[in-house]
N, C-alpha and C. Protein backbone atom coordinates (compact mmCIF):
# COMPACT_ATOMS: atom_id res chain seq x y z
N UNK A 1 -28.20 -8.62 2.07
CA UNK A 1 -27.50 -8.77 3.33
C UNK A 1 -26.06 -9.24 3.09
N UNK A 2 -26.00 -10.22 1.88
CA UNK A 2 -24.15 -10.71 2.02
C UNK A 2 -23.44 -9.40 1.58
N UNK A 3 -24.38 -8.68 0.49
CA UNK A 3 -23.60 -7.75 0.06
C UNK A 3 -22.63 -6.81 1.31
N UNK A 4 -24.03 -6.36 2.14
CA UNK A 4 -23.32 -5.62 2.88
C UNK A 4 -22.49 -6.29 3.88
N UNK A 5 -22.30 -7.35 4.13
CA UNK A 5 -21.30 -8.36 5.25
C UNK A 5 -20.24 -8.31 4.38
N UNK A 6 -20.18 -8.69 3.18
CA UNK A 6 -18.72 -8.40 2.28
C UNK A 6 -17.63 -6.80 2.26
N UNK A 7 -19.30 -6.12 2.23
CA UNK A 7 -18.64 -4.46 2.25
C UNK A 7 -18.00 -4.28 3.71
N UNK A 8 -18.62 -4.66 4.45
CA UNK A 8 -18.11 -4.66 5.73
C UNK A 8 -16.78 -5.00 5.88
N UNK A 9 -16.56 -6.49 5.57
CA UNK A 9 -14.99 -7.15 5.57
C UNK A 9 -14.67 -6.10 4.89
N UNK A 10 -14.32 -5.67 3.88
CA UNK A 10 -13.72 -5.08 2.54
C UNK A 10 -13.50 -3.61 3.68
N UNK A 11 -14.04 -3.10 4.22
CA UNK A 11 -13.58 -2.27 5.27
C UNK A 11 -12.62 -2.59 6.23
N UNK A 12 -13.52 -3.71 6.90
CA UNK A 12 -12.17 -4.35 8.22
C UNK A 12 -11.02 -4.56 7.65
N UNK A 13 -10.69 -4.90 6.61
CA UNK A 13 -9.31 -5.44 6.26
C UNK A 13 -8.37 -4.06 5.65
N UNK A 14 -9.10 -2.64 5.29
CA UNK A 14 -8.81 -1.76 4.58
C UNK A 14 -8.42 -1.01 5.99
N UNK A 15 -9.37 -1.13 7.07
CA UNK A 15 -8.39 -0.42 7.74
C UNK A 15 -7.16 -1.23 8.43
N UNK A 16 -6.98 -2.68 8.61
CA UNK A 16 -6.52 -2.96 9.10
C UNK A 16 -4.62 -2.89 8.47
N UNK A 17 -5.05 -2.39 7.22
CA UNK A 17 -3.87 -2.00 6.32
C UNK A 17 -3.78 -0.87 6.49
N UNK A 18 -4.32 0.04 6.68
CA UNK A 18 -3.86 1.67 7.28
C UNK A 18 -3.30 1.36 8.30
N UNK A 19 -3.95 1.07 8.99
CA UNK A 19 -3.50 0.58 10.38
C UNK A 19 -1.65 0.29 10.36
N UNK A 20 -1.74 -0.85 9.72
CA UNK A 20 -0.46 -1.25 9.64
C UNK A 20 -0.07 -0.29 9.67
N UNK A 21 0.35 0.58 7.83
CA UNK A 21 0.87 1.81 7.32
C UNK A 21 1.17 3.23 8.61
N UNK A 22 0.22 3.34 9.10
CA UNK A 22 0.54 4.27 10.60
C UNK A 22 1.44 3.68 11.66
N UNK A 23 1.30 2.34 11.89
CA UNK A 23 2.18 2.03 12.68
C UNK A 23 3.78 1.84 12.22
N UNK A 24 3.81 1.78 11.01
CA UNK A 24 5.10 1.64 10.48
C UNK A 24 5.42 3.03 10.03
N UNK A 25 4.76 4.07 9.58
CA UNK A 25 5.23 5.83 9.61
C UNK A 25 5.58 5.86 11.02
N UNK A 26 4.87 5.71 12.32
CA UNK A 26 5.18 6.11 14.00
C UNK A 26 6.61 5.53 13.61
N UNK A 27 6.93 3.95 13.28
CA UNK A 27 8.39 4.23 13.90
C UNK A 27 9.39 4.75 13.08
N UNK A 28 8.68 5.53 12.57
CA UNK A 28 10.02 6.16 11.53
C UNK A 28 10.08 7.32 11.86
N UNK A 29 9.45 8.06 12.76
CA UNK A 29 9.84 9.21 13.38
C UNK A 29 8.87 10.17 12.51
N UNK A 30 8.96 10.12 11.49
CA UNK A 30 8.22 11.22 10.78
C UNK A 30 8.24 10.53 9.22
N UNK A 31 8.18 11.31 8.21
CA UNK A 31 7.69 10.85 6.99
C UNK A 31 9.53 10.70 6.19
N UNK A 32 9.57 9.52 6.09
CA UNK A 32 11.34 8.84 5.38
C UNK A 32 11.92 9.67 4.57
N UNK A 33 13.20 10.40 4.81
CA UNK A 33 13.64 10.67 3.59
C UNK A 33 14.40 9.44 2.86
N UNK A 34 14.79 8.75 3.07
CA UNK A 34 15.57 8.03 2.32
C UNK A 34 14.94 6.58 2.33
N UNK A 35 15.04 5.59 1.47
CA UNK A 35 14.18 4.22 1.18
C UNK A 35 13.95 3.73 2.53
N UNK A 36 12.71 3.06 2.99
CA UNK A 36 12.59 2.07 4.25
C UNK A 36 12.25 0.92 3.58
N UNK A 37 13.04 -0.06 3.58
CA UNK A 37 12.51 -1.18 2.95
C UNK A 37 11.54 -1.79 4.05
N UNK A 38 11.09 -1.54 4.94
CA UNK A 38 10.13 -2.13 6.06
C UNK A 38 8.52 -1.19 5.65
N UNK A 39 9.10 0.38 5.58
CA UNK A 39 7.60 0.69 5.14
C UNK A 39 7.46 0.52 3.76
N UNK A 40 8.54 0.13 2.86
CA UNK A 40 7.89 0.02 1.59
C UNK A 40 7.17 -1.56 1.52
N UNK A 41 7.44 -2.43 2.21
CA UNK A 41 6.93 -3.77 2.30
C UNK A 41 5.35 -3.55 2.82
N UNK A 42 5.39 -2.71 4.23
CA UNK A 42 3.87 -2.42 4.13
C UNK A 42 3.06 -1.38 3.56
N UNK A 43 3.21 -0.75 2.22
CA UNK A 43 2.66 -0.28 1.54
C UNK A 43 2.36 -0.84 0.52
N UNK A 44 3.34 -1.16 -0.40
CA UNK A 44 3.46 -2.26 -1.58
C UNK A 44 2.67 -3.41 -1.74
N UNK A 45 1.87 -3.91 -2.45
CA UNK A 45 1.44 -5.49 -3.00
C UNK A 45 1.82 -6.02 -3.54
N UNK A 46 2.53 -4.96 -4.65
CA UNK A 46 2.96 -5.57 -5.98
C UNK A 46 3.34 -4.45 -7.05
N UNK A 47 4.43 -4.78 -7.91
CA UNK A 47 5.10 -3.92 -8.61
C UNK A 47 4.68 -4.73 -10.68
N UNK A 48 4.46 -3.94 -10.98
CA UNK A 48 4.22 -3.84 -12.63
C UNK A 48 5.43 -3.17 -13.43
N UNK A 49 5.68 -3.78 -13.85
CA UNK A 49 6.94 -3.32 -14.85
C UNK A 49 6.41 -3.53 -16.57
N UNK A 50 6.64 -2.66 -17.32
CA UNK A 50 6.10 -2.79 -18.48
C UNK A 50 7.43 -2.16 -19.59
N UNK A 51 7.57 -2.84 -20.92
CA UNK A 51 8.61 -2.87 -21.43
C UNK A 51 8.51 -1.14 -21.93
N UNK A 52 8.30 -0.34 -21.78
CA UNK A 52 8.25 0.84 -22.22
C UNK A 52 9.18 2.04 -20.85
N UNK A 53 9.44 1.20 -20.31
CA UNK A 53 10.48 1.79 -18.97
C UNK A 53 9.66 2.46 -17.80
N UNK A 54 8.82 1.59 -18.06
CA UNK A 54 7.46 2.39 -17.19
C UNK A 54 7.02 1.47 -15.67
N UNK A 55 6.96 1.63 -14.76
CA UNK A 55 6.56 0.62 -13.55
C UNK A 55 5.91 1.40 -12.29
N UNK A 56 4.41 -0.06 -12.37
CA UNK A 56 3.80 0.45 -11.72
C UNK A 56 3.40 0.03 -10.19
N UNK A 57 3.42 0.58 -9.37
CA UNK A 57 3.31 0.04 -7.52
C UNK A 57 2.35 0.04 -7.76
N UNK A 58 1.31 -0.90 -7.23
CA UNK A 58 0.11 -0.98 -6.29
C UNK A 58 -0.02 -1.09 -5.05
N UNK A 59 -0.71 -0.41 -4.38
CA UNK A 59 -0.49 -0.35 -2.72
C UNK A 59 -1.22 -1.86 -2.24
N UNK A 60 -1.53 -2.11 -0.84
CA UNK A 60 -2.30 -2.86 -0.38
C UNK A 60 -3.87 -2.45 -0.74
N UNK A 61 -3.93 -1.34 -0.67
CA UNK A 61 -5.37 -0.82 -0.97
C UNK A 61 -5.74 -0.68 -1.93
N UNK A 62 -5.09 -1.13 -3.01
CA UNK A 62 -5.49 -0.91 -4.49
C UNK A 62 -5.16 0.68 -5.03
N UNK A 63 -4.56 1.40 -4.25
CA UNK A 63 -4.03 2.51 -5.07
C UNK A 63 -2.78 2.25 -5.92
N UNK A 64 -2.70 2.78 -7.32
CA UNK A 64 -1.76 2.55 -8.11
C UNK A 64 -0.83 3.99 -8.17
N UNK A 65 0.57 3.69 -8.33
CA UNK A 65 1.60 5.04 -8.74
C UNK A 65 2.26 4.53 -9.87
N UNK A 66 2.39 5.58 -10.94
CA UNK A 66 3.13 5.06 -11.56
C UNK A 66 4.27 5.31 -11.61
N UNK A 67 5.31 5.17 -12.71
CA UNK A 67 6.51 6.09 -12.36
C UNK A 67 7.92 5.12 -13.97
N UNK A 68 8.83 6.72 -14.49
CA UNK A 68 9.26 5.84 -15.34
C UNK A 68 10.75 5.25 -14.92
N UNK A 69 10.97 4.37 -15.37
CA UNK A 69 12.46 3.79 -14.64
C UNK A 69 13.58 3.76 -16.20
């Protein structure tokens, strides 16, 4: 039973971060061409930088991008 009350939260809070993410694409009219530092704040968790010129975003949801700098 906790298991599934945990899985549950672990949902509520996953959408409640889409959630966000849609409401911050609506006010941008459509999909950004140029940087939003407002939707990159609600996408972003956290940034990885690694000495090989390499850095990596993690979303709120645990999706990772990588990318080389």
């Amino acid at each position: 039973m906790d298991s599934l009350e945990k899985e549950r939260e672990r949902k509520e809070i996953q959408y409640d971060i889409f959630s966000g993410f849609l409401a911050g694409l609506s006010e941008t009219g459509g999909l950004p061409v140029d940087f939003n530092e407002k939707l990159f704040h609600r996408l972003v968790d956290y940034a990885t930088v690694y000495p090989n010129d390499r850095a990596v975003f993690t979303s709120r949801n645990g999706v990772e991008v990588g990318t080389e700098i």
